[in-house]
C-alpha atoms as a PDB file:
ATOM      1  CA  UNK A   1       0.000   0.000   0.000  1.00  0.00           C
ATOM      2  CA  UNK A   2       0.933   3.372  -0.690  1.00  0.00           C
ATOM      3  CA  UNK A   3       2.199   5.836   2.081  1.00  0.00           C
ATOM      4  CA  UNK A   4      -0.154   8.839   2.098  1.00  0.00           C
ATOM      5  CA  UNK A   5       1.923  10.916   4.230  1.00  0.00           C
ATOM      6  CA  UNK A   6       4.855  11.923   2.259  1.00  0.00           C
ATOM      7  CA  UNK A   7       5.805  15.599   1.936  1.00  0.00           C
ATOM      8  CA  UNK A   8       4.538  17.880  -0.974  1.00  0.00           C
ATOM      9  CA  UNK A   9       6.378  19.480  -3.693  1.00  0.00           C
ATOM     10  CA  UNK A  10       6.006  22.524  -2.077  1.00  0.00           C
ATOM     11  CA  UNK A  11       7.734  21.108   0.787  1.00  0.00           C
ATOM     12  CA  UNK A  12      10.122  18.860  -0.237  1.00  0.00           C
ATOM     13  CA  UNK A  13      12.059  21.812  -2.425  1.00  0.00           C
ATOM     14  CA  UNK A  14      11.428  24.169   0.874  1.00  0.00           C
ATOM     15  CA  UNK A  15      12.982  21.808   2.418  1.00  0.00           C
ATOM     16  CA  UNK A  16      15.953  21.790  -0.067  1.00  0.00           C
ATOM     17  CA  UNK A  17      16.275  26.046   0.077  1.00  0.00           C
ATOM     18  CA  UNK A  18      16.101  25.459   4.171  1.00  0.00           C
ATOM     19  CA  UNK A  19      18.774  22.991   3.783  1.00  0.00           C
ATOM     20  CA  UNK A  20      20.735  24.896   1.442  1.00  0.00           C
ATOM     21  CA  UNK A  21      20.323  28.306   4.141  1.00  0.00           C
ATOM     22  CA  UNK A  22      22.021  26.328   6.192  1.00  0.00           C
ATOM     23  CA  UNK A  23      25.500  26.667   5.230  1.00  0.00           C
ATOM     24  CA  UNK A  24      25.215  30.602   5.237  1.00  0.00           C
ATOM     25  CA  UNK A  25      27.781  31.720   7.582  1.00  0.00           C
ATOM     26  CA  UNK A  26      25.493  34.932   8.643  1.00  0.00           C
ATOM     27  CA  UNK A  27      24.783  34.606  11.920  1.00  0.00           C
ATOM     28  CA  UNK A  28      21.735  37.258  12.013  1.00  0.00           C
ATOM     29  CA  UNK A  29      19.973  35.757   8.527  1.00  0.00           C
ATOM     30  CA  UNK A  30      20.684  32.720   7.161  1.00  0.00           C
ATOM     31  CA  UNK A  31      18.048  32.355   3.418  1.00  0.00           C
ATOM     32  CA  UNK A  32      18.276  29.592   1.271  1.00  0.00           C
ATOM     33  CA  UNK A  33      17.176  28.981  -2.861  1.00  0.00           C
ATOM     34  CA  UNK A  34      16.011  26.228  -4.648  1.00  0.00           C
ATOM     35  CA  UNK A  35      15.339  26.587  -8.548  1.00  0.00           C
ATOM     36  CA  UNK A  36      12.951  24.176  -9.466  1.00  0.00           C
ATOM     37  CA  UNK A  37      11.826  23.151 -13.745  1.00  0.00           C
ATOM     38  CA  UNK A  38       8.290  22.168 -14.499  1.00  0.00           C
ATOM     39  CA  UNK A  39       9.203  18.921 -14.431  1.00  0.00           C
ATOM     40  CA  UNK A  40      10.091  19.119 -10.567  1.00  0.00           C
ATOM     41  CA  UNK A  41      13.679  18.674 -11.013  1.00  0.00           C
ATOM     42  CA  UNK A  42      16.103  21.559  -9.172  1.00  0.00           C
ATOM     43  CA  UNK A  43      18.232  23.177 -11.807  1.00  0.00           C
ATOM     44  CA  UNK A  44      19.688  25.714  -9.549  1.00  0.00           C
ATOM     45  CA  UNK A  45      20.313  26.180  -5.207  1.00  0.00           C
ATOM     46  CA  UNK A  46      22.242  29.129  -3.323  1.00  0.00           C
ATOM     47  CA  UNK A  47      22.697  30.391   0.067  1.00  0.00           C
ATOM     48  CA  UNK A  48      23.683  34.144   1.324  1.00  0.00           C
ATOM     49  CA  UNK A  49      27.682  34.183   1.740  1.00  0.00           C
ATOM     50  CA  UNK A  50      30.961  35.634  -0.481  1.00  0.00           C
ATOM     51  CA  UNK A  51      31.796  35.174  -3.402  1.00  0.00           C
ATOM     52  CA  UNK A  52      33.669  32.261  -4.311  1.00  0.00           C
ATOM     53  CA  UNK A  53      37.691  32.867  -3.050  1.00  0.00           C
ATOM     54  CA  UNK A  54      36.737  35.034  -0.813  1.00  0.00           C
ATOM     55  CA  UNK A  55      37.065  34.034   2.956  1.00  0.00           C
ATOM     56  CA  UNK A  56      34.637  34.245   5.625  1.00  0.00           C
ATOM     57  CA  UNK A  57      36.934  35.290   8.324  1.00  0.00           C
ATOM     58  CA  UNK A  58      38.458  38.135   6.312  1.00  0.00           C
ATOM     59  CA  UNK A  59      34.957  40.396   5.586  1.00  0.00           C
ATOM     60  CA  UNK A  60      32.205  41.281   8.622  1.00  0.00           C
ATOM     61  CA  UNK A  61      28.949  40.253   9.163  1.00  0.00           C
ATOM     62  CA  UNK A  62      27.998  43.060  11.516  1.00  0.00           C
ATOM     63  CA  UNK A  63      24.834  44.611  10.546  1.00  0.00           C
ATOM     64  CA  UNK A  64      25.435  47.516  11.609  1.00  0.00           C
ATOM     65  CA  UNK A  65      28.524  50.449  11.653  1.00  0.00           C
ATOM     66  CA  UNK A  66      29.854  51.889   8.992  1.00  0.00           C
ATOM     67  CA  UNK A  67      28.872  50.435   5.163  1.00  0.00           C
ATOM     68  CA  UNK A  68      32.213  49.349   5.001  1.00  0.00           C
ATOM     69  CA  UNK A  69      32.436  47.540   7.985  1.00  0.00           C
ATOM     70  CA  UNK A  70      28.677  45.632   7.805  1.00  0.00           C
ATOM     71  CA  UNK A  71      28.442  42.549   5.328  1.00  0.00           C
ATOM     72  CA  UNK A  72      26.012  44.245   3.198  1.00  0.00           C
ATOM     73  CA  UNK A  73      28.432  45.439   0.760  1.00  0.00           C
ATOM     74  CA  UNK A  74      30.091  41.818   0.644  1.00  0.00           C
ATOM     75  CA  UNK A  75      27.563  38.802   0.435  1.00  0.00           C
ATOM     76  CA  UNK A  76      25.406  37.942  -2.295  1.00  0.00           C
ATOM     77  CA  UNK A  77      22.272  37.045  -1.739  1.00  0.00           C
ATOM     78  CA  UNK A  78      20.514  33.206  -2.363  1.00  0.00           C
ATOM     79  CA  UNK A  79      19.141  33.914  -5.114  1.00  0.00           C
ATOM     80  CA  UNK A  80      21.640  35.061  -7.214  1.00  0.00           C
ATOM     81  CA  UNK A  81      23.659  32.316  -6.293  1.00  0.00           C
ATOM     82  CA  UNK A  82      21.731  29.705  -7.121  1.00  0.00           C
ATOM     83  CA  UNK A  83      20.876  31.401 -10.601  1.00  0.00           C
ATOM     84  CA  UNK A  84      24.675  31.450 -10.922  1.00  0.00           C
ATOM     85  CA  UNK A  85      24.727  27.710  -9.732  1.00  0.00           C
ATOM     86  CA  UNK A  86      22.003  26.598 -12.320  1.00  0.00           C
ATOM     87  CA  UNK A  87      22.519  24.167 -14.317  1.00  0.00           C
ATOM     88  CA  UNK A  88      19.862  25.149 -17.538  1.00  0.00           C
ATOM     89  CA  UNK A  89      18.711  28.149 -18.712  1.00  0.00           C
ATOM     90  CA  UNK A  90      15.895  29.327 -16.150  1.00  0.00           C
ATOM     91  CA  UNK A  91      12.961  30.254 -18.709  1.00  0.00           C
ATOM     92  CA  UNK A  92      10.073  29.374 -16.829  1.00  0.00           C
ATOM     93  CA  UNK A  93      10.871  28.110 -13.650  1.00  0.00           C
ATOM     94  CA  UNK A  94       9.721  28.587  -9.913  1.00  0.00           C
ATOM     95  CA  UNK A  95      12.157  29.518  -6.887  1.00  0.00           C
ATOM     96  CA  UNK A  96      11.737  28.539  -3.476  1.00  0.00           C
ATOM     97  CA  UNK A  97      13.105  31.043  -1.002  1.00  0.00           C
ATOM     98  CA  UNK A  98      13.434  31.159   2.774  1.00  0.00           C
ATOM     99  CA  UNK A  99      12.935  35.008   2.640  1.00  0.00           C
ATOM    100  CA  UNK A 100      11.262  37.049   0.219  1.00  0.00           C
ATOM    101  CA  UNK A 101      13.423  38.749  -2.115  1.00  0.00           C
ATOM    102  CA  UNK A 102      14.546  42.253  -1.990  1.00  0.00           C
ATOM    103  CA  UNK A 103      14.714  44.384  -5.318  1.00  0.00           C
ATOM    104  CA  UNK A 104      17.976  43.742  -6.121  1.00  0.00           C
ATOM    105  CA  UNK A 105      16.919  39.845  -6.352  1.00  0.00           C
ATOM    106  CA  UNK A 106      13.541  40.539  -7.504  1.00  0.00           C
ATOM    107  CA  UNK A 107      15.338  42.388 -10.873  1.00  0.00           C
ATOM    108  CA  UNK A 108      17.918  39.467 -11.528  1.00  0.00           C
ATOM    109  CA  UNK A 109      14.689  36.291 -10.811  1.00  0.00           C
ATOM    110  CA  UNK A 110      12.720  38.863 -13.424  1.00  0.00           C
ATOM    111  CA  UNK A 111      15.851  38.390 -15.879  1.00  0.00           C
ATOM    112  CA  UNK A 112      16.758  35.081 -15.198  1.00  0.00           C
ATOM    113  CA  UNK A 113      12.742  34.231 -16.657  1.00  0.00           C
ATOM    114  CA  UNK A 114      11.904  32.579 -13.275  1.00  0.00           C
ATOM    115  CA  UNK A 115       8.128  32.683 -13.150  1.00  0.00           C
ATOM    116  CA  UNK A 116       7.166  32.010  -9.827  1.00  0.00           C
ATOM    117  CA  UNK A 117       8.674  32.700  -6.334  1.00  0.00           C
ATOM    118  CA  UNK A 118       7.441  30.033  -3.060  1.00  0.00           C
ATOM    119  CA  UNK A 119       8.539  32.088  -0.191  1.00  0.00           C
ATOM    120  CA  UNK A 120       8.805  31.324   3.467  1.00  0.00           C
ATOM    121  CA  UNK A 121       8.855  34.695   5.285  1.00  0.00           C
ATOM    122  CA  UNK A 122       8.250  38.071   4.410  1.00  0.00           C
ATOM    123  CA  UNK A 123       9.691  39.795   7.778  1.00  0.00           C
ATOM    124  CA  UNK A 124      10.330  42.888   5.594  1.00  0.00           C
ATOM    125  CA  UNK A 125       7.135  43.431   3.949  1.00  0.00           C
ATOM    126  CA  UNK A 126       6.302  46.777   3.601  1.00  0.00           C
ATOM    127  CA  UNK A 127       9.681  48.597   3.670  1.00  0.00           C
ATOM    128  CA  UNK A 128      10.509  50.287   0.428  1.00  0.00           C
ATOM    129  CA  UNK A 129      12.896  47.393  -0.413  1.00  0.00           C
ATOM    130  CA  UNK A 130       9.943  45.173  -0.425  1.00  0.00           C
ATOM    131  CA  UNK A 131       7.287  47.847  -2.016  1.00  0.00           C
ATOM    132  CA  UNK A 132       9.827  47.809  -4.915  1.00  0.00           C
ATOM    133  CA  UNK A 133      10.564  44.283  -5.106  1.00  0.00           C
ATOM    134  CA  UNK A 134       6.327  43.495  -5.257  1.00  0.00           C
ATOM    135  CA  UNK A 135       6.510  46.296  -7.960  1.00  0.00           C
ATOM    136  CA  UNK A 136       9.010  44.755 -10.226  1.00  0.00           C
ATOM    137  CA  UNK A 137       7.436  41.301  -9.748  1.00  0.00           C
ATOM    138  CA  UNK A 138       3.800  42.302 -10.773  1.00  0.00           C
ATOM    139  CA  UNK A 139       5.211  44.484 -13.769  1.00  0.00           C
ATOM    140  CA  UNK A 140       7.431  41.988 -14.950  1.00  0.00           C
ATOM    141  CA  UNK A 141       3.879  39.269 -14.162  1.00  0.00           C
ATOM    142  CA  UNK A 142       6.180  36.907 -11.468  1.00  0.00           C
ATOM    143  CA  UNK A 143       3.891  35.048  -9.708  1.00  0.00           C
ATOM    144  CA  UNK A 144       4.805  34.957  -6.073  1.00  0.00           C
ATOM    145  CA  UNK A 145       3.038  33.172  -2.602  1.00  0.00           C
ATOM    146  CA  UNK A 146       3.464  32.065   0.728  1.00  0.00           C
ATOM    147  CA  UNK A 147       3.950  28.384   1.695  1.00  0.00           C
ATOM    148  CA  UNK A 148       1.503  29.086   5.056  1.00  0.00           C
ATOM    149  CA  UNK A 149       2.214  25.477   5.807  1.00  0.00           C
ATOM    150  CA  UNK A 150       5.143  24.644   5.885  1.00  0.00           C
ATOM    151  CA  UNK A 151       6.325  21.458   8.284  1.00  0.00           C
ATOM    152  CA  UNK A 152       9.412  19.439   7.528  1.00  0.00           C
ATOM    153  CA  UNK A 153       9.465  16.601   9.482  1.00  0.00           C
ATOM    154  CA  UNK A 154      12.077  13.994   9.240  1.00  0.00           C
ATOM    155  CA  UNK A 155      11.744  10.465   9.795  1.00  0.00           C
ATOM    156  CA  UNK A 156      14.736   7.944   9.719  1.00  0.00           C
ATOM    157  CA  UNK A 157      14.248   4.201   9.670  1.00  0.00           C
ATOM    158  CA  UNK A 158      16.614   1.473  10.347  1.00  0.00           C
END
């Protein structure tokens, strides 16, 4: 008999972008990406840290001080990452995110051709990062929604 309580789609390539989230090095925001085809195969996964060669103990990851000395002008964001980890051209594709992206990402998933965005949290909705980002996405006709159900649960059998 089949098992009825296996995870979703939704879910199981959440669960790959939480995964992948954790291996950022950020210790105040830690977002995963997962770049999924329409046949449900990942073409694509990233996490927020530096750029390749560069090491994590030589940059900051305050948030706060001077620009210089914060990691915002240092790590690169999920997304990007795992559109420059993809494997295929990303014409029509969805992307799972831990955290909604800002503008910045919201311009690069618009050029990529990723048509929808699965997002986990939002905890900056309403800032002008996000007001842009929403206004980019519905210009450029990106479908994007919550997963409001998200529960990974794990279970190992030996």
């Amino acid at each position: 008999m089949k098992r009825k309580n296996y995870v979703s789609w939704d879910d199981y390539f959440m669960g790959v972008a939480y995964l992948s989230a954790m291996r950022s090095k950020d210790d105040s925001s830690q977002v995963g990406a997962c770049i999924v085809n329409h046949q449900n195969r990942i073409v694509g996964i990233g996490y927020n840290g530096l750029p390749i060669g560069c090491h994590d103990d030589d940059f900051p990851w305050e948030r706060e001080g001077k620009w210089l000395d914060t990691k915002y002008p240092y790590v690169v964001h999920a997304e990007p990452n795992a559109i420059l980890n993809a494997t295929v051209p990303l014409t029509n594709t969805r992307m799972y995110v831990t955290l909604f992206p800002c503008n910045e990402c919201a311009k690069l998933i618009i050029q990529a051709g990723i048509k929808e965005i699965i997002y986990l949290s939002d905890k900056y909705a309403g800032t002008d990062i996000d007001v842009a980002s929403k206004r980019l996405l519905n210009a450029a006709n990106v479908q994007y929604r919550k997963l409001e159900h998200f529960a990974l649960e794990v279970h190992v059998h030996e």
